[in-house]
Protein backbone atom coordinates (compact mmCIF):
# COMPACT_ATOMS: atom_id res chain seq x y z
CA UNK A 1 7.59 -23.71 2.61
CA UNK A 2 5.01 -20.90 1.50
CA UNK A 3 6.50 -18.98 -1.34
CA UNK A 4 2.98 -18.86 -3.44
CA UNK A 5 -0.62 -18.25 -2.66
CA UNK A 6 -1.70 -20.17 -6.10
CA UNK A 7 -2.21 -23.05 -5.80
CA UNK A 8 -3.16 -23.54 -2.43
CA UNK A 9 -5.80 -20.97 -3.20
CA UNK A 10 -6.99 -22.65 -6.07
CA UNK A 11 -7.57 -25.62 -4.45
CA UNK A 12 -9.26 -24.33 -1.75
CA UNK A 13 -11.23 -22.60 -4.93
CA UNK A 14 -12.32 -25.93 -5.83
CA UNK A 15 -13.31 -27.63 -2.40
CA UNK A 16 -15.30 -24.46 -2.02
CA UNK A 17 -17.29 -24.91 -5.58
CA UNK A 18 -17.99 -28.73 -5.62
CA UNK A 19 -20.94 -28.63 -3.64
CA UNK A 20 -20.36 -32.79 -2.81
CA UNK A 21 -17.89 -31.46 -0.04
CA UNK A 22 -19.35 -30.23 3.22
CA UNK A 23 -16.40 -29.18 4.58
CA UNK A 24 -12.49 -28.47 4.20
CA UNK A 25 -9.47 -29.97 6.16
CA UNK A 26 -6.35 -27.84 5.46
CA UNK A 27 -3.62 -30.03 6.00
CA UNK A 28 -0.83 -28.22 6.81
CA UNK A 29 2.95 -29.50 7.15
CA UNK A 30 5.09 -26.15 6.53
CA UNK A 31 7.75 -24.09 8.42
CA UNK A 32 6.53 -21.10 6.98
CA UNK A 33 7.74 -18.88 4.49
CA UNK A 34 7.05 -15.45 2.89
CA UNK A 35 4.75 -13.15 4.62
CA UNK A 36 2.40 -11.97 1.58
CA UNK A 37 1.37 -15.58 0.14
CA UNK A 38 0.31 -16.24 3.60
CA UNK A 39 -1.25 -13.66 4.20
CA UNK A 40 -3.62 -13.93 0.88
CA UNK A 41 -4.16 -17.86 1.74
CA UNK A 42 -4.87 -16.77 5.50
CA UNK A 43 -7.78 -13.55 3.64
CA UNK A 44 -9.06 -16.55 1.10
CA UNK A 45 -9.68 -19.62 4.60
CA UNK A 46 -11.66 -16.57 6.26
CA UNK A 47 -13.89 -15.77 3.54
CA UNK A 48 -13.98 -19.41 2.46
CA UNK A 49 -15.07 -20.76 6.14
CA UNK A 50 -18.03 -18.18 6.44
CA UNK A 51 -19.74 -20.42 3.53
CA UNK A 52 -18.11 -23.91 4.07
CA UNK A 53 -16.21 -25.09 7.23
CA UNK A 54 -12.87 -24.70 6.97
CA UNK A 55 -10.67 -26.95 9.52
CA UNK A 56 -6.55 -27.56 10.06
CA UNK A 57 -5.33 -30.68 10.41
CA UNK A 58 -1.02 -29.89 11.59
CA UNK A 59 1.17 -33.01 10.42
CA UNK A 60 4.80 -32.20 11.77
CA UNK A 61 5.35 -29.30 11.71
CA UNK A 62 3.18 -25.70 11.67
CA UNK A 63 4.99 -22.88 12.42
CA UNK A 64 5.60 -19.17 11.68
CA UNK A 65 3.58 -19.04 8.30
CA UNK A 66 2.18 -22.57 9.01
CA UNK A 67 0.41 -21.55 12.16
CA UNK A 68 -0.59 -18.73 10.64
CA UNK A 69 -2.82 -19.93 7.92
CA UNK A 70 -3.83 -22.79 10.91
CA UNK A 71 -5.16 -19.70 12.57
CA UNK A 72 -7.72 -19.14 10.13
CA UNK A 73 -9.74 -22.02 10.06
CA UNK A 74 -12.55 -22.50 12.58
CA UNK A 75 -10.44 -25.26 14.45
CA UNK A 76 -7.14 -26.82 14.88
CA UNK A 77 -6.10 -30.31 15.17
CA UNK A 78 -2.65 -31.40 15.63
CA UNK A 79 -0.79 -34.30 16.17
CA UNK A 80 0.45 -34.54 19.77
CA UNK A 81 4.22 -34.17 18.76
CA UNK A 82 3.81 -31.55 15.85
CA UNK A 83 5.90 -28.98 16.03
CA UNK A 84 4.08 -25.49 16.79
CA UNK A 85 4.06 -21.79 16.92
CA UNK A 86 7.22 -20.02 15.92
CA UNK A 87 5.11 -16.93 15.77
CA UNK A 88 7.08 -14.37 14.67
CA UNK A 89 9.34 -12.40 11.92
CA UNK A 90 13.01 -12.89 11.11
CA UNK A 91 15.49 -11.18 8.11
CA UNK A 92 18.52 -12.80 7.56
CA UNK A 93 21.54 -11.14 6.06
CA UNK A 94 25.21 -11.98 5.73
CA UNK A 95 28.20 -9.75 5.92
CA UNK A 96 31.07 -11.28 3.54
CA UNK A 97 33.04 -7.82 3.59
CA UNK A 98 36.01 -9.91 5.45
CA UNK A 99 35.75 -12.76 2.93
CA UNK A 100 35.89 -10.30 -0.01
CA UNK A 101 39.15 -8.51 1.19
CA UNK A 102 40.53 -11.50 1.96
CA UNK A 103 39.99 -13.19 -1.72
CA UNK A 104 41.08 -9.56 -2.81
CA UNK A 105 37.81 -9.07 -4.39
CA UNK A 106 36.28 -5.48 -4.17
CA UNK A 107 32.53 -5.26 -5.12
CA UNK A 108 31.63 -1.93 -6.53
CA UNK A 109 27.68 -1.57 -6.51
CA UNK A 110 25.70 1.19 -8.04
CA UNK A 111 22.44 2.60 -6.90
CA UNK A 112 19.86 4.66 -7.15
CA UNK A 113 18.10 4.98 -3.92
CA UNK A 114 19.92 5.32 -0.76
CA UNK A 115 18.72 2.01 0.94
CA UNK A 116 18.61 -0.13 -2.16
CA UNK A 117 21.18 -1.92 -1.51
CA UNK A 118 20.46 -3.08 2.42
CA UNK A 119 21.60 -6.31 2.94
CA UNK A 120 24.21 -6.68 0.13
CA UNK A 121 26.73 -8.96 1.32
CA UNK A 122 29.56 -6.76 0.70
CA UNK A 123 29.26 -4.54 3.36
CA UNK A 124 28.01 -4.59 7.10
CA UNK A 125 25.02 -2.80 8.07
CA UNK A 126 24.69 0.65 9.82
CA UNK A 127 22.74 1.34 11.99
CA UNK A 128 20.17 3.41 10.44
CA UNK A 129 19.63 0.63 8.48
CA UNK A 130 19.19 -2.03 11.62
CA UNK A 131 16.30 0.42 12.68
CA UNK A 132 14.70 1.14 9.34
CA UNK A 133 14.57 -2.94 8.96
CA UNK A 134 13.10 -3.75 12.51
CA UNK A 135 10.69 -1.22 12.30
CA UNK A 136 9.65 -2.78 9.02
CA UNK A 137 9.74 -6.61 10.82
CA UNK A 138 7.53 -4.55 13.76
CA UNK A 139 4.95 -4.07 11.67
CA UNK A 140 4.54 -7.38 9.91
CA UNK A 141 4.96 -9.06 13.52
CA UNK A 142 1.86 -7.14 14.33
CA UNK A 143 0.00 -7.77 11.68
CA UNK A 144 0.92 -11.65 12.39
CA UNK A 145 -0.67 -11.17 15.92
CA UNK A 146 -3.34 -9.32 15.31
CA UNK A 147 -4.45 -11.71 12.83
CA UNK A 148 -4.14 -14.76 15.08
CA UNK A 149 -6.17 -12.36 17.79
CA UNK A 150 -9.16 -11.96 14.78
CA UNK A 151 -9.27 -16.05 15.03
CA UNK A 152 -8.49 -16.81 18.09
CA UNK A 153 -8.41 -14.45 21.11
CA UNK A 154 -11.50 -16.58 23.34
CA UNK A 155 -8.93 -18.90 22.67
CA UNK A 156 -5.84 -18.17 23.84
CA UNK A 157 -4.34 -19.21 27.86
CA UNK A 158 -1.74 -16.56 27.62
CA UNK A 159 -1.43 -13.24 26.33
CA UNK A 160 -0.56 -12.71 22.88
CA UNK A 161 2.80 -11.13 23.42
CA UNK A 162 4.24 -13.81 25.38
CA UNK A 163 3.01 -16.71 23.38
CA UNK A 164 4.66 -14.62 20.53
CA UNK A 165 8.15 -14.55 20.85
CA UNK A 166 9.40 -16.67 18.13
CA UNK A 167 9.46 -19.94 20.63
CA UNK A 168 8.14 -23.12 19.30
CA UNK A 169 5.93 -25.92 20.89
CA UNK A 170 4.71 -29.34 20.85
CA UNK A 171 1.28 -29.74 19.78
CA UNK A 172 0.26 -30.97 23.04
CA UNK A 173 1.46 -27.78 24.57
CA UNK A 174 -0.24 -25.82 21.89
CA UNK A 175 -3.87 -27.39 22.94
CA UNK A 176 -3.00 -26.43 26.62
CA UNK A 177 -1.98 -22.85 25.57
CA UNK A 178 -4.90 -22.11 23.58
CA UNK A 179 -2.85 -22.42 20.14
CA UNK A 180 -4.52 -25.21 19.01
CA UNK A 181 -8.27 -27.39 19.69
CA UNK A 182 -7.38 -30.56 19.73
CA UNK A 183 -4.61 -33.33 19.32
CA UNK A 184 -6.10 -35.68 17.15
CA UNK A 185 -4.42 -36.84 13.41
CA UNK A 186 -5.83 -36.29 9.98
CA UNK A 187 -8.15 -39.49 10.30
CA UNK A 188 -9.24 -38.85 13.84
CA UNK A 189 -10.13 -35.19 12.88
CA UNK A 190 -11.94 -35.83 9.95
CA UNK A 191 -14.33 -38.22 11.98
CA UNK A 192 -15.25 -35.81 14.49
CA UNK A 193 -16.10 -33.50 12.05
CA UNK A 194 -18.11 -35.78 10.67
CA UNK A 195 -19.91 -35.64 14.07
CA UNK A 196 -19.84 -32.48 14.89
CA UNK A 197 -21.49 -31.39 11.60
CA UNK A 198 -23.54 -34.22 11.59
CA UNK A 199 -22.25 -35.79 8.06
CA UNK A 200 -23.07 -39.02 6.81
């Protein structure tokens, strides 16, 4: 999962520096994770790519933050059965009101700031607080889109807004939908970019 930018970074730092590699495979095996770390890995592939090729190489699984930093490279492999897409954003809260009053526990929070305490699990939420949340997860969705679009709209079989939703699939149906180049594993992909850049 993508919690931190660092050390991924880093090590794409590196690749980019030592002037004995001609070109990067990101290999990427994630399910996603926060937005911002992503987002700063997906900024550092773009630049990185425009002065050594950057390539993804998808193991099992790419999806939500996964695909996204798959987006930024120049080309995607993936194996045939990887699993793919999951483009979209999702909050996750839990209301244990019920649980409290039945363990006869009352939580008494204090705040300052009327939405600081959104998604406590002591209380449900209201409904100005639903909309004030998706409107926030509307934005970052279409940031996630737009980003893929930057990459990869010549690309794409579908429109952006269907392929979208949140749904996942197989790498095989990725190629055929544009997601992806190619189904071909880490070994297989690193030989045909051998070819294709003409590397000894």
């Amino acid at each position: 999962a993508i919690y931190s930018s660092t050390k991924t970074i880093e090590k794409l730092h590196k690749a980019e520096k030592d002037k004995s590699i001609k070109a990067i495979i990101l290999r990427i095996n994630s399910p996603g994770g926060a937005v911002g770390p992503t987002q700063e890995i997906y900024e550092e592939v773009i630049r990185i790519d425009q002065v050594k090729p950057v390539y993804a190489s998808f193991e099992s699984v790419a999806a939500s933050g996964g695909y996204y930093l798959g987006a930024a490279t120049r080309k995607i492999f993936t194996n045939a059965g990887a699993i793919t897409g999951s483009i979209g954003v999702i909050m996750q809260f839990m209301d244990l009101s019920k649980l409290y009053e039945f363990a006869k526990l009352n939580p008494q929070p204090m705040k300052a700031g009327k939405y600081k305490d959104i998604g406590s699990p002591h209380r449900p939420l209201n409904e100005e607080e639903k909309s004030l949340l998706s409107s926030t997860m509307t934005v970052v969705h279409k940031q996630f889109k737009n980003d893929i679009l930057k990459r990869r709209k010549d690309k794409l079989k579908s429109d952006i807004e269907e392929l979208a939703q949140g749904q996942i699939f197989s790498g095989e149906e990725a190629v055929n939908l544009g997601l992806a180049d190619e189904v071909a594993g880490l070994w297989q992909a690193g030989r045909k970019i051998h070819t294709e850049l003409g590397l000894k």
